[in-house]
PDB file of N, CA and C in Angstrom:
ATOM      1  N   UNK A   1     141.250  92.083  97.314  1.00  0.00           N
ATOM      2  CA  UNK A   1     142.340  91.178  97.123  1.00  0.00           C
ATOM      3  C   UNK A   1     141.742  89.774  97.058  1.00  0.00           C
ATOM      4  N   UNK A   2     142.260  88.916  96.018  1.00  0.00           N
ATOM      5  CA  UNK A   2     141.437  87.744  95.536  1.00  0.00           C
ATOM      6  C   UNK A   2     142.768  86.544  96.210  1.00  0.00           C
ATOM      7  N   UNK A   3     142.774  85.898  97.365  1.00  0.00           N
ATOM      8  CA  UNK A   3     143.654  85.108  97.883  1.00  0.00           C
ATOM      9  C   UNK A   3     143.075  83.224  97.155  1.00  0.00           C
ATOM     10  N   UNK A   4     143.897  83.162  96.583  1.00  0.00           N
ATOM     11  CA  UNK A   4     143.773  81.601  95.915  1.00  0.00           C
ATOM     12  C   UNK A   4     144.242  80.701  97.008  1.00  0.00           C
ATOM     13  N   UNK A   5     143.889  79.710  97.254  1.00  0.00           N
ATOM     14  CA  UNK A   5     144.653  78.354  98.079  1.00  0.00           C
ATOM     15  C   UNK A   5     145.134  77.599  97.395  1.00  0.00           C
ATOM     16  N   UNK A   6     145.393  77.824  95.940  1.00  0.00           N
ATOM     17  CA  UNK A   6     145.580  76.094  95.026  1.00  0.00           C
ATOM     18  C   UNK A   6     147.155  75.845  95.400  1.00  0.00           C
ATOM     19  N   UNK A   7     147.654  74.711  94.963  1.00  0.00           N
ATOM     20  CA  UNK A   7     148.440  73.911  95.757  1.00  0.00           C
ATOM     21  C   UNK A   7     150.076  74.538  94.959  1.00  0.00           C
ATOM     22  N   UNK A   8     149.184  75.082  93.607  1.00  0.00           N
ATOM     23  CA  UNK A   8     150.263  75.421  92.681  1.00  0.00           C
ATOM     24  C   UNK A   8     149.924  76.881  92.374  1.00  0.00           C
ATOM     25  N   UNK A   9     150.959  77.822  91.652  1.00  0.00           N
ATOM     26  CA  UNK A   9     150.477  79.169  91.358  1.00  0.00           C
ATOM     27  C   UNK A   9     149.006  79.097  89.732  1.00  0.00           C
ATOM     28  N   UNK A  10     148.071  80.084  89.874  1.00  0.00           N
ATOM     29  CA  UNK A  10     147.278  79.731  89.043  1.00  0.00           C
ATOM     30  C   UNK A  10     145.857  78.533  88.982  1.00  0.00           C
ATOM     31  N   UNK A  11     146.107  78.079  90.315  1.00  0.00           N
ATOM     32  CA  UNK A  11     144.738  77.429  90.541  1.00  0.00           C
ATOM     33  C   UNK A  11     143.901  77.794  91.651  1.00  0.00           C
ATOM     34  N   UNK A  12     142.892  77.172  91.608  1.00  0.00           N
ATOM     35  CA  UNK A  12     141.672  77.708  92.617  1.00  0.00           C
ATOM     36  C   UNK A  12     141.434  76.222  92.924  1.00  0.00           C
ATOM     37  N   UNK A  13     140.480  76.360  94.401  1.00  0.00           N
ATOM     38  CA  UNK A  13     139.893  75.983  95.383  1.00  0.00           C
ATOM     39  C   UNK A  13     139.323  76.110  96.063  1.00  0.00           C
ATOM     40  N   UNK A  14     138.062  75.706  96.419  1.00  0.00           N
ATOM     41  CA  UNK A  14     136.906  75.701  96.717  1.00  0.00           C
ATOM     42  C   UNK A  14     137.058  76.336  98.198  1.00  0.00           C
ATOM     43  N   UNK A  15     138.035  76.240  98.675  1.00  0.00           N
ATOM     44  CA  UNK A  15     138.368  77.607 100.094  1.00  0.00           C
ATOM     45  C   UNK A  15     139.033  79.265  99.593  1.00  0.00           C
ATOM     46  N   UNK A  16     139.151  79.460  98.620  1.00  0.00           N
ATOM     47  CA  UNK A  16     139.526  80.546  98.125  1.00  0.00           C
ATOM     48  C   UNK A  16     138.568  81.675  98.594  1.00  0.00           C
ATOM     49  N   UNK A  17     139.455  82.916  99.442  1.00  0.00           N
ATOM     50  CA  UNK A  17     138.319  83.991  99.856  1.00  0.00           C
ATOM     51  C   UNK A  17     138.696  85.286  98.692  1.00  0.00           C
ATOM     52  N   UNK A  18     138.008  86.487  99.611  1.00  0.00           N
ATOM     53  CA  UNK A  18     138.103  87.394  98.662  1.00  0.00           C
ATOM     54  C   UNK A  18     138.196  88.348 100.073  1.00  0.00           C
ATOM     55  N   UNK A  19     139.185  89.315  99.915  1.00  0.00           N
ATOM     56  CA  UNK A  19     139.467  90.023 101.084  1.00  0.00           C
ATOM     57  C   UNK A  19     139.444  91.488 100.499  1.00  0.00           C
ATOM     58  N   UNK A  20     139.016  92.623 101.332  1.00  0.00           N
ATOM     59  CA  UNK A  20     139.167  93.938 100.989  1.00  0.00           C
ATOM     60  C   UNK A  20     140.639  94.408 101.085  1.00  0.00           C
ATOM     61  N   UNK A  21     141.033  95.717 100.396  1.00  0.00           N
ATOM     62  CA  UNK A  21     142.077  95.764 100.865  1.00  0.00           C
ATOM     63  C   UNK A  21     141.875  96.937 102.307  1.00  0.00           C
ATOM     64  N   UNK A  22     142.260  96.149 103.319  1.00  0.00           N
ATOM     65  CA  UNK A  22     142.617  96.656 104.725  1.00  0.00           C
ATOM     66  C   UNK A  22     143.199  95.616 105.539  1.00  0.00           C
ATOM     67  N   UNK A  23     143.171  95.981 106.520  1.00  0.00           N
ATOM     68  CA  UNK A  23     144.117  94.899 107.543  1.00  0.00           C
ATOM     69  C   UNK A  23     143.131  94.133 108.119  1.00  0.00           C
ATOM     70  N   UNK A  24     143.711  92.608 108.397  1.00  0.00           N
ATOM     71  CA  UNK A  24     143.156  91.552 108.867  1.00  0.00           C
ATOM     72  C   UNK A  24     143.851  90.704 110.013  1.00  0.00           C
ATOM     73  N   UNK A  25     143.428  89.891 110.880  1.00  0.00           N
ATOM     74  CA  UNK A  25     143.366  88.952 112.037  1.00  0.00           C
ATOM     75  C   UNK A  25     143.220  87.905 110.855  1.00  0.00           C
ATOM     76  N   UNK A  26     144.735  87.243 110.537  1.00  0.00           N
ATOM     77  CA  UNK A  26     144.801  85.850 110.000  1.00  0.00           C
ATOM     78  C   UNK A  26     144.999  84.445 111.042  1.00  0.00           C
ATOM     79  N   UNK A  27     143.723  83.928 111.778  1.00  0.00           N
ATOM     80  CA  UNK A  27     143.920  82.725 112.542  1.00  0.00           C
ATOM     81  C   UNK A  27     143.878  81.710 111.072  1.00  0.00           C
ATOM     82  N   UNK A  28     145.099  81.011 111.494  1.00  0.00           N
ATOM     83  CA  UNK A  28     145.177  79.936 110.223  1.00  0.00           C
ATOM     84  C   UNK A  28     145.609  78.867 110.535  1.00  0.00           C
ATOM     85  N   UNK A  29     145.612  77.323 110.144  1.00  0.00           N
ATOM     86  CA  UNK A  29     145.708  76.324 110.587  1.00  0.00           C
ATOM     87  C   UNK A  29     147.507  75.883 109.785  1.00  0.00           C
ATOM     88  N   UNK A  30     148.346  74.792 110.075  1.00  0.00           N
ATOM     89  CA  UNK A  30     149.213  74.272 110.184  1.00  0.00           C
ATOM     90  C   UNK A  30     148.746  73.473 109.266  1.00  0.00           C
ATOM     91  N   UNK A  31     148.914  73.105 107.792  1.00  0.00           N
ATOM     92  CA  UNK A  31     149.264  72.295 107.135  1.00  0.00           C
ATOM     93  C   UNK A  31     149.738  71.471 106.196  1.00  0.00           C
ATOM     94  N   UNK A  32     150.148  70.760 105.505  1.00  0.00           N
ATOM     95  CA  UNK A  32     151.183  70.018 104.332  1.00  0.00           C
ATOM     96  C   UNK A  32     152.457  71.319 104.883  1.00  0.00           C
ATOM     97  N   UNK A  33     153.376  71.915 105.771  1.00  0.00           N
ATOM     98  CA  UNK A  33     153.778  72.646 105.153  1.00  0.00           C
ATOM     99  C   UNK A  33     153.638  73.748 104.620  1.00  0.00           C
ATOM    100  N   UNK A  34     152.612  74.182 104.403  1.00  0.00           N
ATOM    101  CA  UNK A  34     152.031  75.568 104.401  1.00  0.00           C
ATOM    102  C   UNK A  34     150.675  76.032 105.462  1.00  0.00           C
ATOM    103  N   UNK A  35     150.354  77.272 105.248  1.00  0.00           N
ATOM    104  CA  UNK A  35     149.456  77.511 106.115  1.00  0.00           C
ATOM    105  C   UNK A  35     147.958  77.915 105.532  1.00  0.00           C
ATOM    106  N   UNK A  36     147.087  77.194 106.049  1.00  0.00           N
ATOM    107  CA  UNK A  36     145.869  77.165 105.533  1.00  0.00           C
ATOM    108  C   UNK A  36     144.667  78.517 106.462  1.00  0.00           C
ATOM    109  N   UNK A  37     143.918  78.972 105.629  1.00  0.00           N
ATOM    110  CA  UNK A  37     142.790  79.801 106.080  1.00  0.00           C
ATOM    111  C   UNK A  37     141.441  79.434 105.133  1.00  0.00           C
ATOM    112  N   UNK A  38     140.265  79.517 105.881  1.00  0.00           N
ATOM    113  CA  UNK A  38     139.071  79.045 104.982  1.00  0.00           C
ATOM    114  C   UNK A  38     137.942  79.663 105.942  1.00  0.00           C
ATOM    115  N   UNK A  39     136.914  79.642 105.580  1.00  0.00           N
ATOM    116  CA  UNK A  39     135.665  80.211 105.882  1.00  0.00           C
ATOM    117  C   UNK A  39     135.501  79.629 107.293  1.00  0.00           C
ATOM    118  N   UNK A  40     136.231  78.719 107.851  1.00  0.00           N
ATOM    119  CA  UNK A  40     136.418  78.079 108.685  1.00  0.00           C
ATOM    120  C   UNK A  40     137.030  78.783 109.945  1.00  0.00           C
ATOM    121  N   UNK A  41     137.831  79.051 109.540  1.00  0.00           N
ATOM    122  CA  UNK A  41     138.870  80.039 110.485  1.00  0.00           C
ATOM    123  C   UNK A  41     138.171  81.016 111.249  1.00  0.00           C
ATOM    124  N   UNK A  42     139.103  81.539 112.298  1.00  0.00           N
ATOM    125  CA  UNK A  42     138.552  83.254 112.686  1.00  0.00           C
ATOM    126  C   UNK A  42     139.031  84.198 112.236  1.00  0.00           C
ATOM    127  N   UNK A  43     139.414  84.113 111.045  1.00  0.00           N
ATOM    128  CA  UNK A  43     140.037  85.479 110.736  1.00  0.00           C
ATOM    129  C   UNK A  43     139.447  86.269 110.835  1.00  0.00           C
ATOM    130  N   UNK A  44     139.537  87.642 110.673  1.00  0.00           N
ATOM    131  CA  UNK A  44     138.408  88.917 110.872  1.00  0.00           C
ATOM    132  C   UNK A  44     139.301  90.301 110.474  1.00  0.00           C
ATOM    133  N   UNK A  45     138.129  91.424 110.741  1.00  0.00           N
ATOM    134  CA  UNK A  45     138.847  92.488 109.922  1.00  0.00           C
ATOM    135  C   UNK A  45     139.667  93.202 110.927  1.00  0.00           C
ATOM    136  N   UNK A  46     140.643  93.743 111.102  1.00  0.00           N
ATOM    137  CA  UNK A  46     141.364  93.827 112.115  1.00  0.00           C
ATOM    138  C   UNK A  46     140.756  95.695 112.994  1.00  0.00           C
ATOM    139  N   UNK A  47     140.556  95.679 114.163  1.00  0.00           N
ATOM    140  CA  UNK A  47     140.357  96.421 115.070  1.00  0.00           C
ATOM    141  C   UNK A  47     141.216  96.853 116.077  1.00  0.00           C
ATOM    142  N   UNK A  48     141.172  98.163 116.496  1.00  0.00           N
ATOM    143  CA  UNK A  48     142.099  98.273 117.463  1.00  0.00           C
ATOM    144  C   UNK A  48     142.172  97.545 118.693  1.00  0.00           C
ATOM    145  N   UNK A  49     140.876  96.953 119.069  1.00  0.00           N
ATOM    146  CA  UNK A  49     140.465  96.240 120.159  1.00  0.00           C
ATOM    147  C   UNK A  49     141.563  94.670 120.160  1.00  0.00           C
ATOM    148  N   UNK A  50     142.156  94.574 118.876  1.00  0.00           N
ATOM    149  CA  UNK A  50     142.431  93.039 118.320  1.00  0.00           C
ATOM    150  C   UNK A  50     144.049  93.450 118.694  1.00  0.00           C
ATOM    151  N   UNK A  51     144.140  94.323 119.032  1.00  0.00           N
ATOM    152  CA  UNK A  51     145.888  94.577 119.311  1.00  0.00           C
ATOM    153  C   UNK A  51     146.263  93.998 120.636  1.00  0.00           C
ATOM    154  N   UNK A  52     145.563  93.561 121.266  1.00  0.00           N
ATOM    155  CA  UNK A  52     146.597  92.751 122.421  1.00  0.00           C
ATOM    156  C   UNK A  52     146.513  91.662 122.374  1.00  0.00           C
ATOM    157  N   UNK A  53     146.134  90.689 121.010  1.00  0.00           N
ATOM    158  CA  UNK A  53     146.942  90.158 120.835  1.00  0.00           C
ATOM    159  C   UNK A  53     147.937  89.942 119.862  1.00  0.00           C
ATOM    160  N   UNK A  54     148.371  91.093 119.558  1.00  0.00           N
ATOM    161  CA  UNK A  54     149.982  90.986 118.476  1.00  0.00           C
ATOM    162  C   UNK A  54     150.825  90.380 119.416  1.00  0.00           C
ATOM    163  N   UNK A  55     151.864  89.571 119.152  1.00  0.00           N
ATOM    164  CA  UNK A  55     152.842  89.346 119.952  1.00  0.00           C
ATOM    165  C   UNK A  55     153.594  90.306 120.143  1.00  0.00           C
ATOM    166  N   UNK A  56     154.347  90.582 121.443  1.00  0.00           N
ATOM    167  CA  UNK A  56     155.297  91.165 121.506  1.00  0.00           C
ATOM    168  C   UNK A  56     156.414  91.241 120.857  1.00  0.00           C
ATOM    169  N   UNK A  57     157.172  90.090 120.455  1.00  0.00           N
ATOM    170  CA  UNK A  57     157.937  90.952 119.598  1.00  0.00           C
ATOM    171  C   UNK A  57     157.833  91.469 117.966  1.00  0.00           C
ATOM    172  N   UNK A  58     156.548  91.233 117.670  1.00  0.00           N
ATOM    173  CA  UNK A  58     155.760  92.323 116.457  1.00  0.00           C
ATOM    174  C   UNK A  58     155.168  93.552 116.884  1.00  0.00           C
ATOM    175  N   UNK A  59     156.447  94.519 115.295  1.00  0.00           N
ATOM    176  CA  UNK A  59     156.075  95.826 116.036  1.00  0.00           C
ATOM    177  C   UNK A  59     154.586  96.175 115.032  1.00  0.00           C
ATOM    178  N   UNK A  60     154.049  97.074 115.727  1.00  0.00           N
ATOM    179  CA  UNK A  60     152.756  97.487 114.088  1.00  0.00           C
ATOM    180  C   UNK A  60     153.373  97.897 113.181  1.00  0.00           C
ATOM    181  N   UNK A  61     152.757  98.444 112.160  1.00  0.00           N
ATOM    182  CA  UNK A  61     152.984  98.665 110.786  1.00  0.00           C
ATOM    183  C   UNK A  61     152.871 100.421 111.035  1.00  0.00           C
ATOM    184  N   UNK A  62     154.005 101.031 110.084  1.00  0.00           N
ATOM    185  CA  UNK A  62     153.795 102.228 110.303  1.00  0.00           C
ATOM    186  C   UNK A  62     152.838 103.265 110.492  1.00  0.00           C
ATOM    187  N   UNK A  63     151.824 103.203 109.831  1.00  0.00           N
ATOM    188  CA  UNK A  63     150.747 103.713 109.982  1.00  0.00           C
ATOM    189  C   UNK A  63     150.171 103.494 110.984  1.00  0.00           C
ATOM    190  N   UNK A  64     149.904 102.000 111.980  1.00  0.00           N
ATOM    191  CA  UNK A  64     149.192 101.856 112.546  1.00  0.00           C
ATOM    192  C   UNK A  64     149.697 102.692 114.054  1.00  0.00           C
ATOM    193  N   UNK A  65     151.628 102.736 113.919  1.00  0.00           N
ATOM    194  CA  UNK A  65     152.138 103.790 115.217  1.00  0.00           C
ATOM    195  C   UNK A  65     151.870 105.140 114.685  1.00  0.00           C
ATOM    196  N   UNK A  66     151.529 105.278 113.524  1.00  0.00           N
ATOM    197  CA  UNK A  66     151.248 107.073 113.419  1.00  0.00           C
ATOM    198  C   UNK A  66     149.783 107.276 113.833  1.00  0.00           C
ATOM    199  N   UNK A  67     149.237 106.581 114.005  1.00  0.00           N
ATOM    200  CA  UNK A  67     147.514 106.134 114.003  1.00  0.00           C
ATOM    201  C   UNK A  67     147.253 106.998 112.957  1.00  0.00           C
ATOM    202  N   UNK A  68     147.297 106.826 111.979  1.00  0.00           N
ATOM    203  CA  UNK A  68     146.544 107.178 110.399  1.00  0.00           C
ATOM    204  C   UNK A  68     146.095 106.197 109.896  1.00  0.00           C
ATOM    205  N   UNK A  69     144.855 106.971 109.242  1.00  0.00           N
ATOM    206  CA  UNK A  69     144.121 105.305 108.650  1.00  0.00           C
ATOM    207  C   UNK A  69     144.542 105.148 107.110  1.00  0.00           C
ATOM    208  N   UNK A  70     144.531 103.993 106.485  1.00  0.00           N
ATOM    209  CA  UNK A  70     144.650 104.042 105.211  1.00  0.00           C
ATOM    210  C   UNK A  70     144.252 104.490 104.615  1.00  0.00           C
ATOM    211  N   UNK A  71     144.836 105.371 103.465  1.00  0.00           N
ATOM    212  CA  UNK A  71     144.303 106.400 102.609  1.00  0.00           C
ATOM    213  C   UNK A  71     144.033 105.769 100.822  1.00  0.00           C
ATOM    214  N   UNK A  72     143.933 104.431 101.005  1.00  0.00           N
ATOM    215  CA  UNK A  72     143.638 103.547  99.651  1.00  0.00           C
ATOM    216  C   UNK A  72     142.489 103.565  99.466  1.00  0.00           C
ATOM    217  N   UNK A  73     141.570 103.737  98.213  1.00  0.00           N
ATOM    218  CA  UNK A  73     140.181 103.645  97.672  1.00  0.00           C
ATOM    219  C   UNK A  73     140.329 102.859  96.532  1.00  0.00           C
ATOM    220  N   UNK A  74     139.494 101.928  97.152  1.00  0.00           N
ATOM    221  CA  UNK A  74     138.945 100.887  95.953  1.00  0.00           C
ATOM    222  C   UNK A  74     137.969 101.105  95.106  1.00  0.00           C
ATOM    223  N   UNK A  75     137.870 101.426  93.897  1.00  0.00           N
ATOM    224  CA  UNK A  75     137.388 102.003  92.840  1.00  0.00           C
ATOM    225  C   UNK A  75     136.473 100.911  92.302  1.00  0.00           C
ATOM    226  N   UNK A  76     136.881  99.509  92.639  1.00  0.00           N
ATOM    227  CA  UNK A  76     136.681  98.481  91.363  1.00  0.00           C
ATOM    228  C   UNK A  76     134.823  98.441  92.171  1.00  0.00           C
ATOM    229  N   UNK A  77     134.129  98.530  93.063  1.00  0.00           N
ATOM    230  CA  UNK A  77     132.877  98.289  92.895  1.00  0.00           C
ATOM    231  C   UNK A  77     132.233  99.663  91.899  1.00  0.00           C
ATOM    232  N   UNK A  78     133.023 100.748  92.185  1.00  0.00           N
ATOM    233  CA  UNK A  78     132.293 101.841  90.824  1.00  0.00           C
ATOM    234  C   UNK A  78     132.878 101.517  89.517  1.00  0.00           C
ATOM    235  N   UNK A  79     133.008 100.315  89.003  1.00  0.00           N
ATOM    236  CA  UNK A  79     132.490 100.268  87.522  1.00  0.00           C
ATOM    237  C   UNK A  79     131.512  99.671  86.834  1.00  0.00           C
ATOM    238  N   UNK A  80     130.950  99.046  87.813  1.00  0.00           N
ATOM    239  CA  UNK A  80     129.606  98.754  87.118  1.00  0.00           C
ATOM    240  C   UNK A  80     128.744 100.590  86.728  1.00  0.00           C
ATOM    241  N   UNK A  81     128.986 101.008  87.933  1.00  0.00           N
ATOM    242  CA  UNK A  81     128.573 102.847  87.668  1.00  0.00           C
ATOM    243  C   UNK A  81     128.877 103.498  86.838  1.00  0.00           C
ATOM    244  N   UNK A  82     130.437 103.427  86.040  1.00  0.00           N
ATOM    245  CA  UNK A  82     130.580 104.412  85.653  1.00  0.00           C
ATOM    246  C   UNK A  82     130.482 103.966  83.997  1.00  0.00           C
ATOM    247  N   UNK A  83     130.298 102.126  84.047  1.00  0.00           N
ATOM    248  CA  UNK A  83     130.084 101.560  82.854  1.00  0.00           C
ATOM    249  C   UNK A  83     128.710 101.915  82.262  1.00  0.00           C
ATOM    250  N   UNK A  84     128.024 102.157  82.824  1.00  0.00           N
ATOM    251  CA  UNK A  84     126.449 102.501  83.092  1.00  0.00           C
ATOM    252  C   UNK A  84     125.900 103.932  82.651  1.00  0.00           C
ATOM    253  N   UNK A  85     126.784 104.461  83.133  1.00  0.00           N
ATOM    254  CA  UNK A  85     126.646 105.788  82.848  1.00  0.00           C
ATOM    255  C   UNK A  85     127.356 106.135  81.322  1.00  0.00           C
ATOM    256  N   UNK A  86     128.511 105.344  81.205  1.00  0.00           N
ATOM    257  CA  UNK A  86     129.056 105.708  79.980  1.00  0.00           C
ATOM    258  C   UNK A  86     128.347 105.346  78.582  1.00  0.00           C
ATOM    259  N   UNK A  87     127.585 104.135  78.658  1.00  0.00           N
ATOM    260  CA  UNK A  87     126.729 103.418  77.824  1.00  0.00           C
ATOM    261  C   UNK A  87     125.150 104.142  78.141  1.00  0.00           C
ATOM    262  N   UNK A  88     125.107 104.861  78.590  1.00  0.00           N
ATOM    263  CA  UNK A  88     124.359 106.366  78.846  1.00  0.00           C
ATOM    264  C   UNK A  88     124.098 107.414  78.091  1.00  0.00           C
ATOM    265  N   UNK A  89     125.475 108.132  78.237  1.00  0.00           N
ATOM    266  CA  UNK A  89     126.478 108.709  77.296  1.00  0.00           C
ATOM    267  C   UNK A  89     126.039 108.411  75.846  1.00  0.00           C
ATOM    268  N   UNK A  90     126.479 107.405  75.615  1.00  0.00           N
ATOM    269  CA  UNK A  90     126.874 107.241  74.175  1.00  0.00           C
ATOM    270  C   UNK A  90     125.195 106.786  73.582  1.00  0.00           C
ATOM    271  N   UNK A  91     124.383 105.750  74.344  1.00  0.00           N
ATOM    272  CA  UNK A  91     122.835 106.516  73.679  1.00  0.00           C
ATOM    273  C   UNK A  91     122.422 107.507  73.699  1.00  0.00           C
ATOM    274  N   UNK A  92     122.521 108.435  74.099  1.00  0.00           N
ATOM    275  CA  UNK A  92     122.054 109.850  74.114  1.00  0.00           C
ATOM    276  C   UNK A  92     122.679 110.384  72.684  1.00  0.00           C
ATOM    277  N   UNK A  93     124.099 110.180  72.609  1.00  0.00           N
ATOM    278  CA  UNK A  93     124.650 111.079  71.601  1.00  0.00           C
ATOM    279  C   UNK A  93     124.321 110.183  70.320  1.00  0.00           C
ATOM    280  N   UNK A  94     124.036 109.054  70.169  1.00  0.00           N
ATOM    281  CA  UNK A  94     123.249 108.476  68.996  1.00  0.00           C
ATOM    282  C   UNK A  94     122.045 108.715  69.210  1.00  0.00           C
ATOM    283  N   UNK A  95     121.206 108.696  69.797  1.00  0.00           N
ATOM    284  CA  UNK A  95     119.765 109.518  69.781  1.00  0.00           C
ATOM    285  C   UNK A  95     119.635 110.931  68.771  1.00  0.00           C
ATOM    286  N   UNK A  96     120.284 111.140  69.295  1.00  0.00           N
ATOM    287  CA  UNK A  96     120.743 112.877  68.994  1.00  0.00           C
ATOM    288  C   UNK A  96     121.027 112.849  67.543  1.00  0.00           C
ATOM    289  N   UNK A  97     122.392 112.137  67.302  1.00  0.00           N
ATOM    290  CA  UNK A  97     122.406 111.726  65.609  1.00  0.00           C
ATOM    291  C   UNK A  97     121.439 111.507  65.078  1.00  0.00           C
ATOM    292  N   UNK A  98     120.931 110.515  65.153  1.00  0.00           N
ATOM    293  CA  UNK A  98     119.808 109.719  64.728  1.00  0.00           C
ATOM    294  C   UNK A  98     118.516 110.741  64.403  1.00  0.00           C
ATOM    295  N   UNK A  99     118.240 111.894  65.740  1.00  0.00           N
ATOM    296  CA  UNK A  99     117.121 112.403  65.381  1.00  0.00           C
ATOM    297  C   UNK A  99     117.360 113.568  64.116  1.00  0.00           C
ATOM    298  N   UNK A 100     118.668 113.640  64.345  1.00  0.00           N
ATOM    299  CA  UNK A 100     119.124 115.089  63.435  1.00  0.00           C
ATOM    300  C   UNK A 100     118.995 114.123  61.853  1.00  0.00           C
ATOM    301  N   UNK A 101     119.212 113.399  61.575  1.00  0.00           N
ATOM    302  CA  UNK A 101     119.327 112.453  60.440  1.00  0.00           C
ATOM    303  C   UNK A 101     118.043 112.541  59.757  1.00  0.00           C
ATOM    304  N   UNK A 102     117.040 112.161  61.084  1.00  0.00           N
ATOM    305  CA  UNK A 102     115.685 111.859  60.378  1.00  0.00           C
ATOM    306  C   UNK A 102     114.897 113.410  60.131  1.00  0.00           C
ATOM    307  N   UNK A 103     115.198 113.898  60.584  1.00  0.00           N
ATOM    308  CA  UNK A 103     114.533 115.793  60.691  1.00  0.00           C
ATOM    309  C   UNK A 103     115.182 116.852  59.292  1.00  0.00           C
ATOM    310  N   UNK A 104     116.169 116.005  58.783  1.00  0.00           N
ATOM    311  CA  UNK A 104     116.943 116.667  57.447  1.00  0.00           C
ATOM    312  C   UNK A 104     116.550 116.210  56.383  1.00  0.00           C
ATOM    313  N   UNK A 105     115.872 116.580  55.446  1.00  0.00           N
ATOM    314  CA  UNK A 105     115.505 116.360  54.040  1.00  0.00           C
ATOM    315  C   UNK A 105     116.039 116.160  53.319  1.00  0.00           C
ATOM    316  N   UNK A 106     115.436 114.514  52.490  1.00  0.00           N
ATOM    317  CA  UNK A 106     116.683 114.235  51.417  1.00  0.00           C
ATOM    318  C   UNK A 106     117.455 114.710  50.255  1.00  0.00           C
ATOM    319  N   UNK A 107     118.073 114.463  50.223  1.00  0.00           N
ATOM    320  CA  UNK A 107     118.782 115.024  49.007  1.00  0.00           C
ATOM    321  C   UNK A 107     118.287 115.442  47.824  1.00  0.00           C
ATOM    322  N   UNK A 108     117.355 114.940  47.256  1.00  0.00           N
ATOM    323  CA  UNK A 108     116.564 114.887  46.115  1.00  0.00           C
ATOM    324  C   UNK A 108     115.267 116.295  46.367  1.00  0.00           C
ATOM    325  N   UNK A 109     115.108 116.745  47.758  1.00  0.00           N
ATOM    326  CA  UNK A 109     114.638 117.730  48.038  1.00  0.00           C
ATOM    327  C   UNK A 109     115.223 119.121  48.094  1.00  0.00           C
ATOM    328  N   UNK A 110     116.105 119.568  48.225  1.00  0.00           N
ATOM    329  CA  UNK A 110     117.341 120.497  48.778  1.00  0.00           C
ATOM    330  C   UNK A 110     117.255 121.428  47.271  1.00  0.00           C
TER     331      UNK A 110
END
């Protein structure tokens, strides 16, 4: 998850993080009116150890009272892999053309 800070929708700023998707400990600061987080902060990845301090009157999130863990997989670091492999793929099967091309006698021979 790519969290922007810009002031408006569609811009960036030089505090802009990049978060996995799982649950997080957002310590964030008070300001203009909105609420700020930056490399600065403590945010962190959230642990069971980090549950006393939810406030009381926040209940967890369903999953977290079923104690099941999230069952989401993020795919997006395997495409550099599977881009790799596919451009793999497809030299091989032009190789293959290519050699069958040159191994067949021209026309003028036949």
């Amino acid at each position: 998850m790519d969290v922007h800070g810009g002031p408006e929708p569609g811009t960036a700023t030089s505090i802009d993080r990049i978060y996995a998707t799982t649950r997080y400990l957002f310590v964030v600061r008070h300001g203009d009116g909105v609420l700020e987080d930056d490399q600065c902060t403590a945010t962190t990845a959230w642990t069971p150890d980090l549950a006393r301090l939810r406030p009381i009157d926040v209940s967890p999130a369903a999953d977290v009272v079923a104690n099941t863990a999230s069952t989401r997989i993020d795919l997006e670091p395997l495409l550099p892999v599977v881009a790799l492999v596919g451009a793999l793929v497809i030299a091989v099967i032009a190789y293959v053309f290519i050699l069958r091309a040159r191994q067949r006698p021209p026309d003028w021979m036949r």
